[in-house]
Protein backbone atom coordinates (compact mmCIF):
# COMPACT_ATOMS: atom_id res chain seq x y z
CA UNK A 1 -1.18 62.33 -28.17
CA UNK A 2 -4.30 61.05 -26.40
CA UNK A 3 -5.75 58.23 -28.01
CA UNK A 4 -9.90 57.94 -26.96
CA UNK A 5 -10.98 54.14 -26.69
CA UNK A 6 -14.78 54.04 -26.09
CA UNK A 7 -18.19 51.31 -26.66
CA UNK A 8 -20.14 52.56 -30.37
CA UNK A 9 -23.42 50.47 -28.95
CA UNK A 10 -25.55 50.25 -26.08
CA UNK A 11 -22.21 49.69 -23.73
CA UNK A 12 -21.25 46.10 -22.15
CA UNK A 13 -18.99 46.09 -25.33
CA UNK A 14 -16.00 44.67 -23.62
CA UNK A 15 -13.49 47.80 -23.06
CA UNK A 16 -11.80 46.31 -19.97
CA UNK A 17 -10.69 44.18 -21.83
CA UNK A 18 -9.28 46.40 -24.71
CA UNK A 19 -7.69 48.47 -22.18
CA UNK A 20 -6.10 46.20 -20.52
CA UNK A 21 -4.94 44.80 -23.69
CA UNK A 22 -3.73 48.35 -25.29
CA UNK A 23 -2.04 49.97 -22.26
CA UNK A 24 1.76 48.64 -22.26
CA UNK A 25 1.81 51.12 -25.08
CA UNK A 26 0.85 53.69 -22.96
CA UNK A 27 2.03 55.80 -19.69
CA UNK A 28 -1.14 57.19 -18.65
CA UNK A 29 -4.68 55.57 -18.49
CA UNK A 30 -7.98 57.97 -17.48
CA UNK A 31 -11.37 57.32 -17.24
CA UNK A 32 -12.88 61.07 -18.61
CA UNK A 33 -16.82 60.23 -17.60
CA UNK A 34 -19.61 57.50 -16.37
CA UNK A 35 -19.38 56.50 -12.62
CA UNK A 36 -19.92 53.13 -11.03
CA UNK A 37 -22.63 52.24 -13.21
CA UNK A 38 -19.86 50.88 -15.46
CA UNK A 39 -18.52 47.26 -15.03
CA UNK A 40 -15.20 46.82 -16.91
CA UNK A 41 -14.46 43.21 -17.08
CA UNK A 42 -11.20 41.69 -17.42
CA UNK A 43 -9.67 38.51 -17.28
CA UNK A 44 -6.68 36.62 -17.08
CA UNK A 45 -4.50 34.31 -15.19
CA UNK A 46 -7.65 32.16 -14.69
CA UNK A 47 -8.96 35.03 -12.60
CA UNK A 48 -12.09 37.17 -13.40
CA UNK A 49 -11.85 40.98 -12.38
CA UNK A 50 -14.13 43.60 -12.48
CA UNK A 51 -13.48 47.51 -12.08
CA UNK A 52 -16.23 49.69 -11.98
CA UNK A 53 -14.29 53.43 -11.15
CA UNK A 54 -10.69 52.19 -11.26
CA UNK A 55 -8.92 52.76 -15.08
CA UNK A 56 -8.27 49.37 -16.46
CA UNK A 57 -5.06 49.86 -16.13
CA UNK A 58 -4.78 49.45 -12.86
CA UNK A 59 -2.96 45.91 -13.13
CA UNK A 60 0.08 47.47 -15.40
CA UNK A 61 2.21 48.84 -11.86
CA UNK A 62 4.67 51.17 -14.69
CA UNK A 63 1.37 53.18 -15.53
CA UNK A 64 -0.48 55.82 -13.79
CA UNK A 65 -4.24 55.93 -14.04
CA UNK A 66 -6.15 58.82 -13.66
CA UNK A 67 -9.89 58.90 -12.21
CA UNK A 68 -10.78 62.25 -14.35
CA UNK A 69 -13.04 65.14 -13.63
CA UNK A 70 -15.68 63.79 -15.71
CA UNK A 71 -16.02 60.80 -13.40
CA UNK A 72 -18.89 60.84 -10.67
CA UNK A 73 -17.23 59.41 -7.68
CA UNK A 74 -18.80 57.28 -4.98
CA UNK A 75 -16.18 56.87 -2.14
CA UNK A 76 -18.15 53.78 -1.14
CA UNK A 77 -17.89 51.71 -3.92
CA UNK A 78 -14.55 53.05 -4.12
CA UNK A 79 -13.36 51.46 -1.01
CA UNK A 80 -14.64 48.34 -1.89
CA UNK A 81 -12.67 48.42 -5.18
CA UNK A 82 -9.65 48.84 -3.78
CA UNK A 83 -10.32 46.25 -0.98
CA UNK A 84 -10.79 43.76 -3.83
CA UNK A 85 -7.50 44.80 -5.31
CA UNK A 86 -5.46 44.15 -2.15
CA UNK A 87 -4.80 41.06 -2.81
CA UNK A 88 -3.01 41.86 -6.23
CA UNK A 89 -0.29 43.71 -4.07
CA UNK A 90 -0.83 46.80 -6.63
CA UNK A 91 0.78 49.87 -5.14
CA UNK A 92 -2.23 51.75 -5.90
CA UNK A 93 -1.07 54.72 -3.62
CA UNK A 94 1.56 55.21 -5.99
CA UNK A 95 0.14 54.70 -9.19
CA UNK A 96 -3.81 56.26 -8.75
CA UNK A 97 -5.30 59.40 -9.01
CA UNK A 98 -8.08 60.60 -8.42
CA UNK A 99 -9.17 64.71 -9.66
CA UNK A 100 -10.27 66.84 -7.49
CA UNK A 101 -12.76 68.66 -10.00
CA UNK A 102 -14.52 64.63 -10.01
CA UNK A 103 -18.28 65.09 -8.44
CA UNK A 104 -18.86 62.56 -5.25
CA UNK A 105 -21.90 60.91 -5.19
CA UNK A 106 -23.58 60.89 -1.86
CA UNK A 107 -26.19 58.31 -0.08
CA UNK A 108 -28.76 60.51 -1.12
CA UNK A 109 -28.11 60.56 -4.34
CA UNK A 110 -28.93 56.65 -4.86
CA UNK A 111 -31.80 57.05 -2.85
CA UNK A 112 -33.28 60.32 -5.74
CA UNK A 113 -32.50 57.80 -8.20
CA UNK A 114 -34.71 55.48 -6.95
CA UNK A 115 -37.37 57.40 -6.19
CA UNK A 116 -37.49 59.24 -9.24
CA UNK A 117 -37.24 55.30 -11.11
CA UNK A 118 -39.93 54.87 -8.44
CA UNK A 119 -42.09 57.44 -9.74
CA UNK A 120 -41.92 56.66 -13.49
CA UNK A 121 -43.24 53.65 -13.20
CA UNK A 122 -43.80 51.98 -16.53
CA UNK A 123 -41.96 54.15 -18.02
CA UNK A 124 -38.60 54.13 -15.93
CA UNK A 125 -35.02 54.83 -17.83
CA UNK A 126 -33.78 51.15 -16.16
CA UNK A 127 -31.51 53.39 -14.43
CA UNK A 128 -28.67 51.11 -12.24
CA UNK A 129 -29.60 53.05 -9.08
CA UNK A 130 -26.24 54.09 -8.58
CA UNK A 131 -26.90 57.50 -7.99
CA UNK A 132 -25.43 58.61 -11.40
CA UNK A 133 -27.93 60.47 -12.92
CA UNK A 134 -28.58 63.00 -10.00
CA UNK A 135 -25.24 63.10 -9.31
CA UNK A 136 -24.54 64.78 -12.63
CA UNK A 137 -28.05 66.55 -11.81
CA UNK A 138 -26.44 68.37 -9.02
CA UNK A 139 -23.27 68.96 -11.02
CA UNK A 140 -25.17 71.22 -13.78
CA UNK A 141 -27.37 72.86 -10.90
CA UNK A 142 -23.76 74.01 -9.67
CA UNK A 143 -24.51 72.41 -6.15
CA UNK A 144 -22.95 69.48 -5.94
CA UNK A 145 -20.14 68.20 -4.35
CA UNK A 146 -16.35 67.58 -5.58
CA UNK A 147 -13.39 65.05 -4.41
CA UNK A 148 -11.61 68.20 -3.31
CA UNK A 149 -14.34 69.18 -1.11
CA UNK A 150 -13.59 66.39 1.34
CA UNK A 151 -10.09 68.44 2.16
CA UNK A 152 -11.95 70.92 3.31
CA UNK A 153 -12.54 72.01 6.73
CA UNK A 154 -16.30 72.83 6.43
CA UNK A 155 -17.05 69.49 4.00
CA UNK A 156 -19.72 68.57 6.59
CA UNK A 157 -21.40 71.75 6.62
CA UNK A 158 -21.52 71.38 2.47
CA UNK A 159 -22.87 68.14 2.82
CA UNK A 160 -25.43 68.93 5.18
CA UNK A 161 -26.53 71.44 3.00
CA UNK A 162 -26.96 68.66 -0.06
CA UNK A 163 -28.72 66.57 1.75
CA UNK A 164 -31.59 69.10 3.22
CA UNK A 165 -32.16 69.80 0.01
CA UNK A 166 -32.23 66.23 -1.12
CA UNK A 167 -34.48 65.25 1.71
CA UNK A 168 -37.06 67.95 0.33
CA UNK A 169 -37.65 66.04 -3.09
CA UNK A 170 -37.31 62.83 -1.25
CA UNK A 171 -40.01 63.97 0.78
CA UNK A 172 -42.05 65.25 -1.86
CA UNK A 173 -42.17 61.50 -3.56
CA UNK A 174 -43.33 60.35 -0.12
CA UNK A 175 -39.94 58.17 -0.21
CA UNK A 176 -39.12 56.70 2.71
CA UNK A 177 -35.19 57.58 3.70
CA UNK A 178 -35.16 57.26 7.25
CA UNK A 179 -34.60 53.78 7.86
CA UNK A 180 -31.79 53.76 5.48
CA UNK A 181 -30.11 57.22 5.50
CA UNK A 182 -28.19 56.64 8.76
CA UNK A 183 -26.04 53.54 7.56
CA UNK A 184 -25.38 54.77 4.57
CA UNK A 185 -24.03 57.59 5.71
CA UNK A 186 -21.60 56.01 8.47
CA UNK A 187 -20.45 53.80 5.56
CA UNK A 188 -19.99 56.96 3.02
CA UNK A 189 -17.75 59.00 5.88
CA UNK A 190 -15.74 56.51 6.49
CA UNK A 191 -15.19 55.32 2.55
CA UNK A 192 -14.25 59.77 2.08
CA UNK A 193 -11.78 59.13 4.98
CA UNK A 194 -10.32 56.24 3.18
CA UNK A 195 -9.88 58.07 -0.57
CA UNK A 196 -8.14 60.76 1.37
CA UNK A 197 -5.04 58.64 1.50
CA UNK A 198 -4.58 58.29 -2.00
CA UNK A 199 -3.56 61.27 -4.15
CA UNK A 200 -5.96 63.60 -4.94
CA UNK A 201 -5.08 66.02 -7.86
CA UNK A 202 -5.69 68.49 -10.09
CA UNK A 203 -5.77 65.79 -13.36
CA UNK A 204 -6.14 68.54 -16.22
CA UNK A 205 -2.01 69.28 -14.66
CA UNK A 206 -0.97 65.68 -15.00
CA UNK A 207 -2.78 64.60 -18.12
CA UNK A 208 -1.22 67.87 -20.10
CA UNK A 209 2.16 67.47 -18.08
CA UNK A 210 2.49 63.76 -18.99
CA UNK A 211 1.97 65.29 -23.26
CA UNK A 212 4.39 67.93 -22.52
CA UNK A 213 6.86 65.11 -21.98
CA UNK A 214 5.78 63.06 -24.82
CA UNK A 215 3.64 60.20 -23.00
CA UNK A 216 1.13 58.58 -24.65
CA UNK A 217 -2.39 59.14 -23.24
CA UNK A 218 -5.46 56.52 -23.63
CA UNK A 219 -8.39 57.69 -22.27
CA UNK A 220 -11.34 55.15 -21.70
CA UNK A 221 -14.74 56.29 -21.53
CA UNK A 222 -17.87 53.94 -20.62
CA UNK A 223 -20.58 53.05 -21.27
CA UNK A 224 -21.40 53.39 -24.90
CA UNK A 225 -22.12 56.07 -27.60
CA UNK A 226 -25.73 55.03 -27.79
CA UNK A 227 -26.06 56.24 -24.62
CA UNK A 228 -24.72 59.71 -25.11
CA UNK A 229 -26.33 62.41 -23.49
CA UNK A 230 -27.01 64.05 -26.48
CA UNK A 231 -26.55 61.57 -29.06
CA UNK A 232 -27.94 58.58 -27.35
CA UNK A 233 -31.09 56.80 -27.65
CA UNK A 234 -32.70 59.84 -25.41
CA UNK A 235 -34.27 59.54 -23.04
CA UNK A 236 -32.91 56.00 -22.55
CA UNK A 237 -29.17 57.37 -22.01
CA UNK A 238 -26.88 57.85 -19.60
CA UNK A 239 -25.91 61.40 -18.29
CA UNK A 240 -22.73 61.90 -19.63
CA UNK A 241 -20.98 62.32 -22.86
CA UNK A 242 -19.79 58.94 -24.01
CA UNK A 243 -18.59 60.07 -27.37
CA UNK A 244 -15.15 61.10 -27.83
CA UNK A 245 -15.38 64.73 -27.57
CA UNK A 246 -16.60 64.15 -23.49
CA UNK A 247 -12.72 63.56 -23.73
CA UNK A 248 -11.73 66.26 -23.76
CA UNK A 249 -14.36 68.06 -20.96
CA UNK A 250 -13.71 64.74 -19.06
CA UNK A 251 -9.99 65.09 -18.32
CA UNK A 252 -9.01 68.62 -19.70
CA UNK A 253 -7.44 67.84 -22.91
CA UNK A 254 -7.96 70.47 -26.13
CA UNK A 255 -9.07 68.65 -29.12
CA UNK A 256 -6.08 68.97 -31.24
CA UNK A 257 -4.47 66.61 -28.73
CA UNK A 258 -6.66 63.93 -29.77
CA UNK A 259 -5.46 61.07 -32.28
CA UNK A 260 -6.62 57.57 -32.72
CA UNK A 261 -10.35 56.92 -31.51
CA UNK A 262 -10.59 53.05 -31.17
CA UNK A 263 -13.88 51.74 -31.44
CA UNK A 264 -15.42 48.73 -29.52
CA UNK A 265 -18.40 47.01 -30.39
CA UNK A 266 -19.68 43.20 -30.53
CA UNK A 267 -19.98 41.09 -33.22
CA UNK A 268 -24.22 41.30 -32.25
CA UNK A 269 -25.89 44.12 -29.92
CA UNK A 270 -27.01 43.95 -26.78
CA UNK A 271 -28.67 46.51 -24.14
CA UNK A 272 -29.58 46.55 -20.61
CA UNK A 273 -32.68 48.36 -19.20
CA UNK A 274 -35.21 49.95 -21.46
CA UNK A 275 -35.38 51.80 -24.16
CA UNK A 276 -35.42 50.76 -28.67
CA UNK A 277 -33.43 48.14 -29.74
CA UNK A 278 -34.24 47.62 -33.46
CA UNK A 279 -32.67 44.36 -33.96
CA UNK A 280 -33.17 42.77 -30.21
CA UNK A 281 -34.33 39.60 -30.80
CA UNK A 282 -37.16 38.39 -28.06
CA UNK A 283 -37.17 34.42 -28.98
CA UNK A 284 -35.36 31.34 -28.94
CA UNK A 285 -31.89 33.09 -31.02
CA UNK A 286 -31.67 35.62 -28.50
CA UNK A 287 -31.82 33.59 -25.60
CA UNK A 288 -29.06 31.33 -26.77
CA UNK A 289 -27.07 34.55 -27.68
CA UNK A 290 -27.39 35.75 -24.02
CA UNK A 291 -26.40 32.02 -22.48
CA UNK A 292 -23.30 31.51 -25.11
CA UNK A 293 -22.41 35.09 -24.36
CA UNK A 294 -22.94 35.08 -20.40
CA UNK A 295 -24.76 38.43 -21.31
CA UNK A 296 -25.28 39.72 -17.96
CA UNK A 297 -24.80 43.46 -16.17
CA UNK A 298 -21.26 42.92 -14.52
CA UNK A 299 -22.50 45.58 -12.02
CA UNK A 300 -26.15 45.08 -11.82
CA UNK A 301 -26.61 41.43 -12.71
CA UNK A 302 -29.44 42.39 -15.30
CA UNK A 303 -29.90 39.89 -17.94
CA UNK A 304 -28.75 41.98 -21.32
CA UNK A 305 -31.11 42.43 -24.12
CA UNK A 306 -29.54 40.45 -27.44
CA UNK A 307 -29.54 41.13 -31.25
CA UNK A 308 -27.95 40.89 -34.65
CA UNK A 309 -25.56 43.77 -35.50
CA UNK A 310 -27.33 46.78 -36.25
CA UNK A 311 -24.83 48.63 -39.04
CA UNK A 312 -27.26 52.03 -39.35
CA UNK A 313 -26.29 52.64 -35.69
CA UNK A 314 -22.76 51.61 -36.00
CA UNK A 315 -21.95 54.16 -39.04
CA UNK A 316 -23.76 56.88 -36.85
CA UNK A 317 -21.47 56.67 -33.85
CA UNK A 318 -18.37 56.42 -36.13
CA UNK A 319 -19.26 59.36 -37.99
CA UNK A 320 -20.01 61.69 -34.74
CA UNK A 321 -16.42 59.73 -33.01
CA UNK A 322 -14.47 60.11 -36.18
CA UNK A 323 -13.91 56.44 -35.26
CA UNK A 324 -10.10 56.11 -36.66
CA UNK A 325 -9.97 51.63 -36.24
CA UNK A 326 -12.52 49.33 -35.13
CA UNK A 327 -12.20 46.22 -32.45
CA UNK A 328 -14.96 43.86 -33.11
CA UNK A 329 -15.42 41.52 -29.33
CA UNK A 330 -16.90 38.37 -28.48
CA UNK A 331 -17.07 36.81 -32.24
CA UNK A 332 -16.55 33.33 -30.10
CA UNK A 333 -20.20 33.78 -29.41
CA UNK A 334 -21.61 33.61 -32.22
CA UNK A 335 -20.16 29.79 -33.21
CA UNK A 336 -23.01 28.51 -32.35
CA UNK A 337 -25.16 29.77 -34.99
CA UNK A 338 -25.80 28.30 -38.53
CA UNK A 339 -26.70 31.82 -39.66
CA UNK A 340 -25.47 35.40 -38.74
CA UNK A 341 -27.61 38.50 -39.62
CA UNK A 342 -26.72 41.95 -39.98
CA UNK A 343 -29.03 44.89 -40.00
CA UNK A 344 -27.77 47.05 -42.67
CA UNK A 345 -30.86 49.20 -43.56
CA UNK A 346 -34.42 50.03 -41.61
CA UNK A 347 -37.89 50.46 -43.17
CA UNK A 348 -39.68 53.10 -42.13
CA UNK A 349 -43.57 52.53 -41.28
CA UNK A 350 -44.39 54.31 -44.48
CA UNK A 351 -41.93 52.25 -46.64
CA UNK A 352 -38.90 54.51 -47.06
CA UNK A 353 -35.92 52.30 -46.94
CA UNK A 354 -32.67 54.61 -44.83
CA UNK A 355 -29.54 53.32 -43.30
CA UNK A 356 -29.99 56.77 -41.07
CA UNK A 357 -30.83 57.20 -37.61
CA UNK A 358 -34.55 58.46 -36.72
CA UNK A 359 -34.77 61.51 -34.77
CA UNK A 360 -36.45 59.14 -31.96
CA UNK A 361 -35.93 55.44 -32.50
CA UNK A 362 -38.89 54.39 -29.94
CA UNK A 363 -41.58 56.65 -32.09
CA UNK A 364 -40.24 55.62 -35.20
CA UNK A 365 -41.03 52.10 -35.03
CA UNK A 366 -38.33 51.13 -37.69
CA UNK A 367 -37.93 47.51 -39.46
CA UNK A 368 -34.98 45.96 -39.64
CA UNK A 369 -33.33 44.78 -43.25
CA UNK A 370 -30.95 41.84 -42.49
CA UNK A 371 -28.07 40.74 -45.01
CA UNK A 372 -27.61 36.67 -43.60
CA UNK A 373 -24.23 35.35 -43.61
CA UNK A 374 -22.90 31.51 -43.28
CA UNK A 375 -21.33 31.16 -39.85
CA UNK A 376 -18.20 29.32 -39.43
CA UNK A 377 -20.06 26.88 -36.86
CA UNK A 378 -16.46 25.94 -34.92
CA UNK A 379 -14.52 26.83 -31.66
CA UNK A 380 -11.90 29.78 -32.35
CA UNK A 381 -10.27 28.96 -29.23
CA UNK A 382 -6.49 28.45 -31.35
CA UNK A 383 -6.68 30.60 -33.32
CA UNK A 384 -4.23 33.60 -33.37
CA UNK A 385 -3.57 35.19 -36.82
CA UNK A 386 -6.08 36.61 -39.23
CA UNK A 387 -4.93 34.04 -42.41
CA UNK A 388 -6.25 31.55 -39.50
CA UNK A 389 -9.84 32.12 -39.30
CA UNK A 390 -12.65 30.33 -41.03
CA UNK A 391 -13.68 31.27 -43.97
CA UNK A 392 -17.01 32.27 -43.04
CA UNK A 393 -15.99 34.88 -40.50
CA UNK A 394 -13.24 35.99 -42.63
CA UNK A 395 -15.80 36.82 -45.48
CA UNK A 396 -18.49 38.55 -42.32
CA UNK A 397 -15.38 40.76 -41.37
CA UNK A 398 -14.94 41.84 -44.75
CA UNK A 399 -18.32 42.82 -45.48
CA UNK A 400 -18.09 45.04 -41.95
CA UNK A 401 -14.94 46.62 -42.70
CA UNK A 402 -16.48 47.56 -46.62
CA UNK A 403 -19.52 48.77 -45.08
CA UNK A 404 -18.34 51.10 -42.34
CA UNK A 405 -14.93 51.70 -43.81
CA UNK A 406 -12.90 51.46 -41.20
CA UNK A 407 -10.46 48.48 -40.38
CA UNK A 408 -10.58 46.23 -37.83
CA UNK A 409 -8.08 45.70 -36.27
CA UNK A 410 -8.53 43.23 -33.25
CA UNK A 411 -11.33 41.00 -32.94
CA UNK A 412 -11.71 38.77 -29.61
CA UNK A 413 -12.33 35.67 -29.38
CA UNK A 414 -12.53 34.76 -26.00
CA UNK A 415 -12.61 36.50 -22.26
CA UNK A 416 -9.02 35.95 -21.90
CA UNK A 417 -6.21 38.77 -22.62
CA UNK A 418 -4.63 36.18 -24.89
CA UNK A 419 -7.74 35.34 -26.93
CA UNK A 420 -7.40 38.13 -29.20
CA UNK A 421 -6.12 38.62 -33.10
CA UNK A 422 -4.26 41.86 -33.90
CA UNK A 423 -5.07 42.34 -37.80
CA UNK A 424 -3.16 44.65 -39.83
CA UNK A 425 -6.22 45.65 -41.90
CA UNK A 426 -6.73 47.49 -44.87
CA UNK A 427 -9.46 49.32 -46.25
């Protein structure tokens, strides 16, 4: 079976670290969408490490990860990922692949995402200017490039032919490319000689293979459902499908393959970039949320957007994931508070009280209702069984699990690997 781990908020939720924490049960690890917008973190050993293409699995040498078809590509950032890892000794030739069917996202790519950011204005997405968004673009036009283009003896010509027509928006948004253009490119050929060493496959073969012969599959998506495509926060999204079905278009899988869908989200919400946020909270509480929780983009740098827990979008995303157990991260953060909130209904402007999602959140202008809890107010730093816990968390995880009716069963209380309680809940 394939079993789908994936964020149910505005990303950032922590699922390097779930990943990396899951995958000695598993054989195969695959990324099935996002690009190198996504920062997984994950630490341990004393040692901080962050993967933005790369399957979090990459530091388990007895399993193969899979960089799916869903995945856009850039071969520079690429390079530079593996460079990091060389001094892990990981035998990453022997234990990475990469689909061919995967787009590539070229230099000009980045640059249409900034120009079209450029041209928005006030009203940009807060893209990452990664390039991910055209990228995907190009993908749906049926023009863009593939990882199993670069085998081919006329890649050059193909690219040539992305570019000039690249260059003609660029041009048309009076955005200059020329000073830029050249390096980038001498840097991008070189990265696409570089992947070529590694092993570049057909995935949908070794993902179905590896079932055939009774493997266990996890497949780790990114960012988070709230950013879906089509499900998201639109047009404040992503350009992928971040819910669990992209699974299954992500890496070639049929749906009946499917089984558990673990869902991550934090014990609060945060966002980065624009776009509503119903609960963020723009004073004093949130500030101390995002320095306790060193809430900041692990690929950008952004400063992340904090609020309380915001339960209406929660039960959406489970519902659309079928959301089979829950891992609640970064509790540890919220010690520091004398009292926790949770949003468990909104009021619409014309009084009508719905836990449901508004066709479009930003219009809607919804008001949060808060339920306010007792924190626990102490370090959870030794604690590694459920019967452990304060009190006061113990009764906030209750009311969560009733609510949404689904168990949790980790919650993380720390950064670490280690720092993490595996509950045997029951709803």
């Amino acid at each position: 079976m394939v079993d789908v781990l994936l964020g149910l908020q505005w990303g950032d939720e922590g699922k390097g670290k779930i990943v990396d924490v899951l995958a000695p049960q598993y054989q195969v690890v695959a990324r099935f969408q996002g690009g190198p917008n996504a920062g997984h973190t994950l630490e341990f050993d004393g040692y901080k490490h962050v993967l933005h293409q790369i399957p979090s699995g990459i530091f388990r040498s007895d399993i193969k990860n899979i960089i799916g078809n869903g995945v856009v590509l850039d071969p520079i950032i690429f390079k530079k990922e593996i460079d990091g890892l060389a001094k892990y000794n990981l035998n990453l030739n022997q234990n990475l692949f990469i689909s061919k069917k995967a787009s590539i996202i070229i230099p000009t790519h980045r640059l249409l995402d900034a120009a079209y950011e450029q041209a928005k204005g006030a009203a940009k997405i807060g893209s990452t200017l990664r390039g991910i968004g055209p990228t995907y673009q190009d993908k749906v036009a049926r023009q863009g490039l593939r990882v199993g283009d670069v085998l081919s003896v006329n890649f050059r010509d193909k690219y040539a032919t992305l570019v000039a027509t690249h260059k003609t928006v660029l041009d048309h948004h009076q955005f200059d490319y020329q000073s830029v253009l050249p390096q980038l490119e001498e840097e991008f050929f070189a990265a696409v000689e570089f992947m070529q060493q590694f092993q570049l496959v057909d995935s949908e073969y070794d993902v179905n293979d590896a079932l055939t012969a009774g493997q266990k599959v996890l497949a780790e998506g990114a960012q988070g459902s709230l950013l879906d495509i089509d499900f998201g926060s639109y047009p404040f999204v992503t350009s992928s499908s971040t819910m669990a079905a992209g699974a299954c278009t992500g890496l070639g899988i049929a749906p009946r393959q499917i089984g558990d869908v673990f869902g991550i989200f934090k014990a609060y919400c945060t966002r980065v970039g624009s776009g509503p946020f119903p609960t963020e909270l723009s004073d004093e509480t949130g500030e101390r949320m995002r320095a306790e929780g060193r809430e900041f983009g692990a690929t950008t740098g952004r400063p992340r957007r904090c609020g309380w827990l915001d339960l209406p979008t929660l039960k959406y995303v489970i519902m659309i994931n079928g959301v089979t157990q829950l891992i609640m991260m970064k509790v540890d953060v919220l010690n520091i508070f004398d009292t926790i909130k949770v949003c468990t209904h909104y009021q619409l402007p014309d009084g009508t009280v719905t836990e449901q999602l508004p066709y479009d959140l930003i219009d809607a202008n919804v008001t949060p209702i808060y339920k306010e809890f007792k924190g626990w107010k102490t370090t959870l730093e030794n604690y590694h069984t459920f019967d452990e816990v304060p009190g006061e968390l113990a009764a906030y995880i209750d009311f969560l699990e009733a609510e949404l009716g689904i168990p949790i069963s980790f919650i993380s209380t720390g950064p670490d690997r280690q720092a993490i309680i595996h509950r045997e809940a029951v709803v």
